[in-house]
N, C-alpha and C. Protein backbone atom coordinates (compact mmCIF):
# COMPACT_ATOMS: atom_id res chain seq x y z
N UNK A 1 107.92 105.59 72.89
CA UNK A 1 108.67 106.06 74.05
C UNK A 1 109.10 104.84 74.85
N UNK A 2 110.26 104.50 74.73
CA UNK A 2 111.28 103.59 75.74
C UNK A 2 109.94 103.51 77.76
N UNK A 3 109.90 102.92 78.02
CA UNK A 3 109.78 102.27 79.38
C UNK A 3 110.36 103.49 80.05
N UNK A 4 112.12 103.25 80.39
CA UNK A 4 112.48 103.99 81.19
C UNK A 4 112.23 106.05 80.68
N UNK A 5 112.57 106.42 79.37
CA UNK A 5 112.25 107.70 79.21
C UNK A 5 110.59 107.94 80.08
N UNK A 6 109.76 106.88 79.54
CA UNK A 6 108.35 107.04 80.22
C UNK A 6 108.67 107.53 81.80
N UNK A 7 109.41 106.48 83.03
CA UNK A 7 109.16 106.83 84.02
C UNK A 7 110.09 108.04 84.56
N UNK A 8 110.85 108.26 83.86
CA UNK A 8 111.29 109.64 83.74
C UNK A 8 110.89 110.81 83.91
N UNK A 9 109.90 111.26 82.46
CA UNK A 9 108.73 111.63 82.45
C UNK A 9 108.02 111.74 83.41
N UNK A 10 107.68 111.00 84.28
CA UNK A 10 106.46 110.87 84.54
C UNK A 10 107.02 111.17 86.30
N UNK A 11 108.13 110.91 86.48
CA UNK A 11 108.77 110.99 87.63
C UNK A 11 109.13 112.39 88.17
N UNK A 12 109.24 113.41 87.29
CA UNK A 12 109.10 114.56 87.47
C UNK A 12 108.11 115.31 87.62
N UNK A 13 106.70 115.21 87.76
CA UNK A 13 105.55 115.40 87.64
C UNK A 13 105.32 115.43 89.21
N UNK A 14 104.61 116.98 89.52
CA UNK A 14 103.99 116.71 90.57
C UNK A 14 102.36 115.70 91.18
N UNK A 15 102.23 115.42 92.05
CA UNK A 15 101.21 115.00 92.25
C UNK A 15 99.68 115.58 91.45
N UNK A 16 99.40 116.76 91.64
CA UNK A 16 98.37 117.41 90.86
C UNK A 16 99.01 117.29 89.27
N UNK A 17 99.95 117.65 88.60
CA UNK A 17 99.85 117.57 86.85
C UNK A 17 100.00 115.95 86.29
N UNK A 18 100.31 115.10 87.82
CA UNK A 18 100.00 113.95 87.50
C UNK A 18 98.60 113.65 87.32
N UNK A 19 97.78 113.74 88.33
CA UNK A 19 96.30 113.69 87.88
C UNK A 19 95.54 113.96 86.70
N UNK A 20 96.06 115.31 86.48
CA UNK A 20 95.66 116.05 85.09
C UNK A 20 95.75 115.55 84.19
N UNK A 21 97.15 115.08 83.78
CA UNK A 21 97.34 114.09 82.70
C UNK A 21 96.90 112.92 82.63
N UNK A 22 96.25 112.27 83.68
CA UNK A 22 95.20 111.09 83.77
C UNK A 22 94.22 111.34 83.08
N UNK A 23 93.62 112.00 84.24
CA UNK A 23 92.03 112.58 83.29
C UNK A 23 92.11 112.89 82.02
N UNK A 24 92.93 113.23 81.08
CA UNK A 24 93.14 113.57 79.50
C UNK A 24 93.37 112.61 79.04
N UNK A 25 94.07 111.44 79.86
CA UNK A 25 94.32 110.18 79.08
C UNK A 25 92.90 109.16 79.35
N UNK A 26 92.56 109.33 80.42
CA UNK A 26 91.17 108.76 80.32
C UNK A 26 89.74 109.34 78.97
N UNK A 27 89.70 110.53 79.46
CA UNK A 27 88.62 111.37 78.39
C UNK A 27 89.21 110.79 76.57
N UNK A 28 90.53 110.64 76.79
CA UNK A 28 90.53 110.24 75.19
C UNK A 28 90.03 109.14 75.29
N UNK A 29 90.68 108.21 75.78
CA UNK A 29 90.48 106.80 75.67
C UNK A 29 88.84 106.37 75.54
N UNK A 30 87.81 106.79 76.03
CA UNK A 30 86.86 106.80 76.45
C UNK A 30 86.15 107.23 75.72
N UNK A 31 86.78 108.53 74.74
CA UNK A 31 85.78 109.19 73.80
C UNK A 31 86.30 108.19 72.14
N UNK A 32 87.04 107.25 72.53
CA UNK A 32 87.29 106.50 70.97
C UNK A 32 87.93 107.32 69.75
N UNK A 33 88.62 108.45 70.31
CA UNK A 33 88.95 109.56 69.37
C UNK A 33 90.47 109.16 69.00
N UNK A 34 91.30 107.81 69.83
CA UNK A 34 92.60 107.70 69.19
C UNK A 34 92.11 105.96 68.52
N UNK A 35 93.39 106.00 67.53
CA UNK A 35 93.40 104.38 67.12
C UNK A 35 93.87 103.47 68.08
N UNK A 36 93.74 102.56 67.88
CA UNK A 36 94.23 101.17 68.92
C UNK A 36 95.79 101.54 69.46
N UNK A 37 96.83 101.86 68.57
CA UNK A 37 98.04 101.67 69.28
C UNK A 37 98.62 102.63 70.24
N UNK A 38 97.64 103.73 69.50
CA UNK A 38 97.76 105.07 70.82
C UNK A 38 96.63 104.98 71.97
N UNK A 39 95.79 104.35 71.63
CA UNK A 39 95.18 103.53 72.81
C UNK A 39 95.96 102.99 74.15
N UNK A 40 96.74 102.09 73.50
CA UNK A 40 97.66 101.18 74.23
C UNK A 40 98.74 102.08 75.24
N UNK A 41 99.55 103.13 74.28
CA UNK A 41 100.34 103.55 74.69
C UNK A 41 99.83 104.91 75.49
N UNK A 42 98.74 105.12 75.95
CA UNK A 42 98.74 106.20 76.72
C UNK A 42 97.67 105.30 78.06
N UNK A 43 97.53 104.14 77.29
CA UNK A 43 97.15 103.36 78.20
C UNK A 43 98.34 102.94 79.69
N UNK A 44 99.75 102.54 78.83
CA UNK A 44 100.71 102.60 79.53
C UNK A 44 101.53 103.61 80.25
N UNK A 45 100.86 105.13 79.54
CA UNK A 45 101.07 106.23 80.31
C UNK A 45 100.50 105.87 81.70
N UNK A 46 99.39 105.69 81.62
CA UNK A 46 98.43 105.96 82.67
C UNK A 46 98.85 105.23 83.87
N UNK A 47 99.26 104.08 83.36
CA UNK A 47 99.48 103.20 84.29
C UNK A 47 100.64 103.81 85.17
N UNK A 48 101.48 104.24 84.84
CA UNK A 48 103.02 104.66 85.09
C UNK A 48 102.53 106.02 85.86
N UNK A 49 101.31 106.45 85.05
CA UNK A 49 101.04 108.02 86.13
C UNK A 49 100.18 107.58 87.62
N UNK A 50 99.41 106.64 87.38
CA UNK A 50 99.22 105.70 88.42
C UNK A 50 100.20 105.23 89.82
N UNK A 51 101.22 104.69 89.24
CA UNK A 51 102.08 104.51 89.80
C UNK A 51 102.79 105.88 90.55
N UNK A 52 102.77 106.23 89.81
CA UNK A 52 103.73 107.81 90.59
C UNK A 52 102.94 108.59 91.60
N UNK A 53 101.60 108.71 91.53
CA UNK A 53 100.42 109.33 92.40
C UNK A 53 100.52 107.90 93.55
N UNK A 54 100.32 107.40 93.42
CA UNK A 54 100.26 105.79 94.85
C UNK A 54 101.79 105.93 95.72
N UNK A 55 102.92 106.28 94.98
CA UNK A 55 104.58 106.53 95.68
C UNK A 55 104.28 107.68 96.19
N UNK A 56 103.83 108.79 95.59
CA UNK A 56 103.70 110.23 95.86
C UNK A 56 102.67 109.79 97.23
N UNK A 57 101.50 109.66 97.71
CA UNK A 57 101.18 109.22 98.24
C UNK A 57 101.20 108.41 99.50
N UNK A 58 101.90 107.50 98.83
CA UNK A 58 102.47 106.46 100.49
C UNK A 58 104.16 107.52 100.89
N UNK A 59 104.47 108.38 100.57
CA UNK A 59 105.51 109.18 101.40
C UNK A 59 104.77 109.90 101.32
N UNK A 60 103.80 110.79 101.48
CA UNK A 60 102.84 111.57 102.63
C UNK A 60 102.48 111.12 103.21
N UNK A 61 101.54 109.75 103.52
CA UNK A 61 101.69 109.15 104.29
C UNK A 61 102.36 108.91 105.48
N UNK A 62 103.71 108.45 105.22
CA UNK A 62 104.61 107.47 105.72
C UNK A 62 105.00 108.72 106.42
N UNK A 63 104.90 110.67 106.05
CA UNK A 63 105.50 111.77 106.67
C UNK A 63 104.29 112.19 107.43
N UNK A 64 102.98 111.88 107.27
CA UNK A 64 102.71 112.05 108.23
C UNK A 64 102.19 111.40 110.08
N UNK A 65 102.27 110.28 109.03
CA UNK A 65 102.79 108.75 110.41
C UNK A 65 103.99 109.48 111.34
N UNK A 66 104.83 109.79 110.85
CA UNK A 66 106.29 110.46 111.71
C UNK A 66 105.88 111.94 112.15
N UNK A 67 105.16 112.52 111.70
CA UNK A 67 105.17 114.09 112.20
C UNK A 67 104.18 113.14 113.60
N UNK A 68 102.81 112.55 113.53
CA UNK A 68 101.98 112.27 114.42
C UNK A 68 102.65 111.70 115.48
N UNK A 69 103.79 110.98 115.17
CA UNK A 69 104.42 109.68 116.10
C UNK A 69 105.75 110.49 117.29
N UNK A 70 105.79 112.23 116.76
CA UNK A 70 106.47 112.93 117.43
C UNK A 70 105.97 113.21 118.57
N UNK A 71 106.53 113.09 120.01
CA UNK A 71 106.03 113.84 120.92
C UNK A 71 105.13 115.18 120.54
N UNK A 72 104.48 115.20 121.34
CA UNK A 72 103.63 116.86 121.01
C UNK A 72 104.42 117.60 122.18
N UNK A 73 104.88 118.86 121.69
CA UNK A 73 105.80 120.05 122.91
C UNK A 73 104.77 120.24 123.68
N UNK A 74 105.37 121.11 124.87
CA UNK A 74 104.38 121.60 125.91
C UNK A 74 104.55 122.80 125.39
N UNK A 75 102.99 123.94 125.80
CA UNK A 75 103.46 125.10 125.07
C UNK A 75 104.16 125.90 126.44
N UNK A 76 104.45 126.66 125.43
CA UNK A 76 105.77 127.59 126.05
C UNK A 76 104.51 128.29 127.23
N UNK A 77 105.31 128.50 128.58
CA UNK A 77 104.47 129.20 129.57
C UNK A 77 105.19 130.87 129.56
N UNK A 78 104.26 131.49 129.79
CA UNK A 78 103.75 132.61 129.92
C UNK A 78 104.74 133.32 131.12
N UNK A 79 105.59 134.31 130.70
CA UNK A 79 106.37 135.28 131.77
C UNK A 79 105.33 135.95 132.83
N UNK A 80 105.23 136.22 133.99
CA UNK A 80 104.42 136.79 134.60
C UNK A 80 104.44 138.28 134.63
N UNK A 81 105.52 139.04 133.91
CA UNK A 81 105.73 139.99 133.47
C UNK A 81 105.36 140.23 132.02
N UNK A 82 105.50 139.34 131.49
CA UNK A 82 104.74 139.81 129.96
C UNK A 82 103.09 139.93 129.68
N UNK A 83 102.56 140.40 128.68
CA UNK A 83 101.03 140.47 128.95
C UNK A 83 100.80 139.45 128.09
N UNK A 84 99.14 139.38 128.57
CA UNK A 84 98.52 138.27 128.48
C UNK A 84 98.39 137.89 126.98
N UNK A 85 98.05 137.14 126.25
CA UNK A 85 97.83 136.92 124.66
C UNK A 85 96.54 137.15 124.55
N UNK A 86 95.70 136.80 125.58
CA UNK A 86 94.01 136.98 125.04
C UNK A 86 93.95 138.08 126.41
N UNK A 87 93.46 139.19 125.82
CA UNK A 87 92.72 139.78 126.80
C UNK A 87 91.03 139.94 126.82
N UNK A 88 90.98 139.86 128.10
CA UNK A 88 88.95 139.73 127.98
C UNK A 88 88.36 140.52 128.34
């Protein structure tokens, strides 16, 4: 698989089926169940799914730096004709 088809791939992936496909690429790797070159190459998956979870990431981040950095509203006051929201 070409580099760019990889981040392709991998660029469409939400945050969670990115993970998923980590952990499967780890559990193989780990259980010695592929040969060396598919080793490598899901090794370079990983890396690339790596990458996409850390971007995915720093823009939640970076959105919720800006939601926090918004003024907070005042809440809306209360008609003296309308009823109360909590009654006791």
């Amino acid at each position: 698989m070409t580099e760019r088809k990889l981040k392709d791939d991998v660029g469409k992936l939400t945050f969670e089926q990115a993970i998923q496909q980590l952990k499967e690429i780890v559990d193989k790797i780990e259980q010695g169940e592929i040969p060396l070159q598919d080793s490598l190459e899901q090794y370079e998956k990983g890396m690339a799914l790596i990458n996409h979870c850390r971007t995915i990431l720093q823009k939640a981040e970076k959105r919720i730096e800006k939601i926090s950095k918004e003024e907070p509203r005042e809440p809306e006051r209360q008609d003296e004709d309308s009823e109360p929201l909590l009654r006791g």
